[in-house]
Structures are given as C-alpha cells and as structure tokens.
C-alpha atoms as a PDB file:
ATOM      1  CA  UNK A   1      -0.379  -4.690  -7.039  1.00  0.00           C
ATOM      2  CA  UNK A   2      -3.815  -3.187  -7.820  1.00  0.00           C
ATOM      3  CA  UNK A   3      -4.168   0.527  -6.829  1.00  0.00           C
ATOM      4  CA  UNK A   4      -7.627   1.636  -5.579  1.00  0.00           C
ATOM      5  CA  UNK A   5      -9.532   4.829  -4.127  1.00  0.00           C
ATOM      6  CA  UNK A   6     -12.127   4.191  -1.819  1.00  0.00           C
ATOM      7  CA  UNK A   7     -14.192   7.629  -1.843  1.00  0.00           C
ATOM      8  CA  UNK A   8     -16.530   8.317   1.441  1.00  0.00           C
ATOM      9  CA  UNK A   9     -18.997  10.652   1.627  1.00  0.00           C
ATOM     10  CA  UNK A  10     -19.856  12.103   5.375  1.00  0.00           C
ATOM     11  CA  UNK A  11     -21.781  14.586   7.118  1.00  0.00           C
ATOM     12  CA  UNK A  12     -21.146  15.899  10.689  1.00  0.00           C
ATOM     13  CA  UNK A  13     -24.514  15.220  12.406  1.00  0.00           C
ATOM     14  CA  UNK A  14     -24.239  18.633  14.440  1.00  0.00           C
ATOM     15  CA  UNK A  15     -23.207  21.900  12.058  1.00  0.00           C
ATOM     16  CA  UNK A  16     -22.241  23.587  15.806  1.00  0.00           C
ATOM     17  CA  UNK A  17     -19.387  21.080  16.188  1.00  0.00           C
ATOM     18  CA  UNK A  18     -17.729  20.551  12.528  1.00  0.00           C
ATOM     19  CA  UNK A  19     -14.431  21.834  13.911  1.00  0.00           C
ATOM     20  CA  UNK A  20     -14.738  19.284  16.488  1.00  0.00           C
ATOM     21  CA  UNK A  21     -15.798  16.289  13.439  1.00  0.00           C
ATOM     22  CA  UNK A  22     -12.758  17.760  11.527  1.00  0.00           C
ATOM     23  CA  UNK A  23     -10.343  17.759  14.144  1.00  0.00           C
ATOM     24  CA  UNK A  24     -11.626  14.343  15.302  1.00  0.00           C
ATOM     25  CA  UNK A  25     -11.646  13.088  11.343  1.00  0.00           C
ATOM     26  CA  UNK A  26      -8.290  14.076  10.905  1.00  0.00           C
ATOM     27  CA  UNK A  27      -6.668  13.610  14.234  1.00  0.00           C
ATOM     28  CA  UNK A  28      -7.880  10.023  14.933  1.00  0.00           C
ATOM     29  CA  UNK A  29     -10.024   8.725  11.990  1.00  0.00           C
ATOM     30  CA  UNK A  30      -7.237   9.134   8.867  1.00  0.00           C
ATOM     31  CA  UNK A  31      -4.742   7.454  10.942  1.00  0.00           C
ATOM     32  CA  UNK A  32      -6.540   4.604  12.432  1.00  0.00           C
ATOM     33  CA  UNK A  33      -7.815   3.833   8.443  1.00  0.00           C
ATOM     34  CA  UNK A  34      -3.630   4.639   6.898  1.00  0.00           C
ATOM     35  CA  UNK A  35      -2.650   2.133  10.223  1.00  0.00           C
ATOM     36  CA  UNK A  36      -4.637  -0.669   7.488  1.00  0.00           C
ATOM     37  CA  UNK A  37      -2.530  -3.034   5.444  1.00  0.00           C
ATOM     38  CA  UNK A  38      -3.441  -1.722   1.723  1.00  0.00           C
ATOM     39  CA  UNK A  39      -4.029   1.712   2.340  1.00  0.00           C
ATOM     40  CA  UNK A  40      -1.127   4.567   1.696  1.00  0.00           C
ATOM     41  CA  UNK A  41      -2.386   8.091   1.497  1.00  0.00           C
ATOM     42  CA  UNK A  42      -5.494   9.923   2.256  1.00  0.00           C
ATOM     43  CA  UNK A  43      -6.686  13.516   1.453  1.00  0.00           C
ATOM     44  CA  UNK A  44     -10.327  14.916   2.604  1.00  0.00           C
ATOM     45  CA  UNK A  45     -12.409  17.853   0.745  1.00  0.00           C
ATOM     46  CA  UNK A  46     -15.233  19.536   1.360  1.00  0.00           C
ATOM     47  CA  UNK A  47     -18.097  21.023  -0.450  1.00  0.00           C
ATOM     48  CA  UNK A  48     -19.318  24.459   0.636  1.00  0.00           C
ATOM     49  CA  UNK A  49     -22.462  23.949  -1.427  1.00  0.00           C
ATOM     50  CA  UNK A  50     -23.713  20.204  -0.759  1.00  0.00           C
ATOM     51  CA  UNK A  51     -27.027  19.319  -2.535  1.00  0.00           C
ATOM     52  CA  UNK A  52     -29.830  17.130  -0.193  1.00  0.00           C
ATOM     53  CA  UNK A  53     -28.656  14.346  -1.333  1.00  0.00           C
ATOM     54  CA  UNK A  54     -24.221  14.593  -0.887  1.00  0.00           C
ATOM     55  CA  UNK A  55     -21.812  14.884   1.575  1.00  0.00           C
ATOM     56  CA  UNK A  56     -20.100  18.068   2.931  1.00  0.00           C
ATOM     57  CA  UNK A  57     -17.240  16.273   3.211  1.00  0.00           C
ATOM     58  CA  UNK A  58     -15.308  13.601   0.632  1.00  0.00           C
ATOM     59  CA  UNK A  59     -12.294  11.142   1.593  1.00  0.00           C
ATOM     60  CA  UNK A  60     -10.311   9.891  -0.741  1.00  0.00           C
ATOM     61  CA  UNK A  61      -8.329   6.840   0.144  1.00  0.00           C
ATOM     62  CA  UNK A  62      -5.566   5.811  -1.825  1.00  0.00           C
ATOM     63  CA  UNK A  63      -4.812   1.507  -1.654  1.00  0.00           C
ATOM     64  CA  UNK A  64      -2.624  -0.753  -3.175  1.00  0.00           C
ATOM     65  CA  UNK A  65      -3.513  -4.181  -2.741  1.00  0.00           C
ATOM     66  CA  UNK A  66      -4.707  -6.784  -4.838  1.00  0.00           C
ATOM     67  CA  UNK A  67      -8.286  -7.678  -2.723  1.00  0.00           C
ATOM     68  CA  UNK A  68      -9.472  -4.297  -2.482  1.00  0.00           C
ATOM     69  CA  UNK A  69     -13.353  -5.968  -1.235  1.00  0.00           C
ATOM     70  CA  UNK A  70     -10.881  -7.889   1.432  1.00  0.00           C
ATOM     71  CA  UNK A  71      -9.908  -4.238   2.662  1.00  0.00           C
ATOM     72  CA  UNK A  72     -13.339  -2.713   2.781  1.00  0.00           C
ATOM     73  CA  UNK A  73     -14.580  -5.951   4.707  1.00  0.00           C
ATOM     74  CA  UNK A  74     -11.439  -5.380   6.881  1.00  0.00           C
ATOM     75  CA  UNK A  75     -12.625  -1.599   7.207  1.00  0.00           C
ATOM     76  CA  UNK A  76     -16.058  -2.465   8.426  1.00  0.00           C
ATOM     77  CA  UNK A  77     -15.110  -4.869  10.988  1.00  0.00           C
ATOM     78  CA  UNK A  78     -12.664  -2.320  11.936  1.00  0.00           C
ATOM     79  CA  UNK A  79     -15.221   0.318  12.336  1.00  0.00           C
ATOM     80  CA  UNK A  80     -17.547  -2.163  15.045  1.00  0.00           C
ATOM     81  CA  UNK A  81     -14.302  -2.264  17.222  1.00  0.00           C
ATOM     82  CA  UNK A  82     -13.959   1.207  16.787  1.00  0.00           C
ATOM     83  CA  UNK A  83     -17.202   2.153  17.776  1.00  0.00           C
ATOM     84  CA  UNK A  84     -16.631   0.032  21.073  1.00  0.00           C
ATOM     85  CA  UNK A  85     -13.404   1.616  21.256  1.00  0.00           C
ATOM     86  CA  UNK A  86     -14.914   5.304  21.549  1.00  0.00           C
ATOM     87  CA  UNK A  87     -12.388   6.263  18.535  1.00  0.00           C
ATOM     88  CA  UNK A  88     -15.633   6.555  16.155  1.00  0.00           C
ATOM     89  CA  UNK A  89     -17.146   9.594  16.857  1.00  0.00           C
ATOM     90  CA  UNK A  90     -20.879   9.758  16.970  1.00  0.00           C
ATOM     91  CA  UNK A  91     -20.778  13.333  15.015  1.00  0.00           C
ATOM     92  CA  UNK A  92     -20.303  10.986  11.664  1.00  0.00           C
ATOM     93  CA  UNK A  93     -22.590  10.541   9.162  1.00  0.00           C
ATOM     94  CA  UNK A  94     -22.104   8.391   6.073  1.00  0.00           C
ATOM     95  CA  UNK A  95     -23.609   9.235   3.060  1.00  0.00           C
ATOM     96  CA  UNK A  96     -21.813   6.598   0.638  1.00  0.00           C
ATOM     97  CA  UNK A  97     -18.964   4.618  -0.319  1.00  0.00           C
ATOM     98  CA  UNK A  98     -17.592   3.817  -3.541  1.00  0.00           C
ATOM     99  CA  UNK A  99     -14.915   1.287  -4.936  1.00  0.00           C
ATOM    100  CA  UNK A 100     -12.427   2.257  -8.041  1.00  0.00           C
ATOM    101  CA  UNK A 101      -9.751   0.442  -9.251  1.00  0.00           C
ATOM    102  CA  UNK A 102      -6.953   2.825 -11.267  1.00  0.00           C
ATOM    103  CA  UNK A 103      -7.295   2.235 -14.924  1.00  0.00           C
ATOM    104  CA  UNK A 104      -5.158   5.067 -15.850  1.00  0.00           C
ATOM    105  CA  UNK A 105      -1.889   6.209 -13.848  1.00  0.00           C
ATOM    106  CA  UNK A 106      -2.200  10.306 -12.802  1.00  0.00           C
ATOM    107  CA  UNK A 107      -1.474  13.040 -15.438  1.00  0.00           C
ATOM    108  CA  UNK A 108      -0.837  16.494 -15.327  1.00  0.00           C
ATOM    109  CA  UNK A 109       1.015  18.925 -17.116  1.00  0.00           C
ATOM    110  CA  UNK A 110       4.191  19.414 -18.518  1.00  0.00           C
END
C-alpha cells in the first residue's frame, strides 16, 4: 500500500470569524475527510506570516492507498455533497492542493 500526503492550502474568507473556520475545520471538516477509505491521520498548521500568494492555514493528510488520484476524485465529489449538505462552510477558501507519494519513511533522531 502506497502512502500519500495530500497538503491543502486555505484561507478563512472573513479574519472576524477564524475561530469560527477553525472550530468548524476541525470539528466537522477533519472528520468528514478521516471518515474516507485511504485516509488515516490529519494535522493542520498555520502561518502567522502568509505571503499574497499562501495560505494561513496548511492540512496535511496522511493516505494509504494504492489510487491516491481515485481518493482526490472521491474527495471532490465528496465536497459537492457537502456543500449541499451545509457541512462545507462558506468561510473556506482554497488556495491549492498538492499530491505526494512517500519516497522515504519518517526520520528523526536517536
């Protein structure tokens, strides 16, 4: 089995309500994407000192599967029922997704 991270980078649309987009990302959003066949851990950061360009905030989320464009396509179709669903919330920007597959297993010290 393949192990991925997908990395998203998002903006909350309304700097008045980021504890709102937070609680909401990390409430609802995390576990609706972990409740996805391939995906096993998740882990969010943010960046006090974004350039024009970035995100404030960066997901990281970890997948084992072995049709990791199968889960992304899975993701998006996901996200449309969302949306209708009201569990989306309209505070979300997305600034860009990326695709890795794990080349080289964690390291740290000894």
């Amino acid at each position: 089995m393949d192990k991925w991270i997908l990395v998203v980078e998002s903006n909350c649309l309304d700097p008045s309500k980021e504890r709102e987009f937070n609680q909401w990302y990390d409430r609802i959003h995390l576990p609706d994407i972990l409740a996805m066949a391939g995906a096993v851990r998740a882990s969010r950061y943010e960046n006090p000192n974004p350039g024009e360009q970035g995100g404030r905030y960066i997901a990281l989320y970890e997948l084992e599967t072995e049709d990791a464009v199968g889960f992304v396509q899975s993701l998006a179709e996901n996200m449309g029922k969302w949306i209708e669903q009201e569990r989306l919330s309209p505070l979300l920007q997305a600034v860009s997704a990326s695709l890795y597959r794990m080349i080289t297993p964690p390291v740290g010290k000894e």
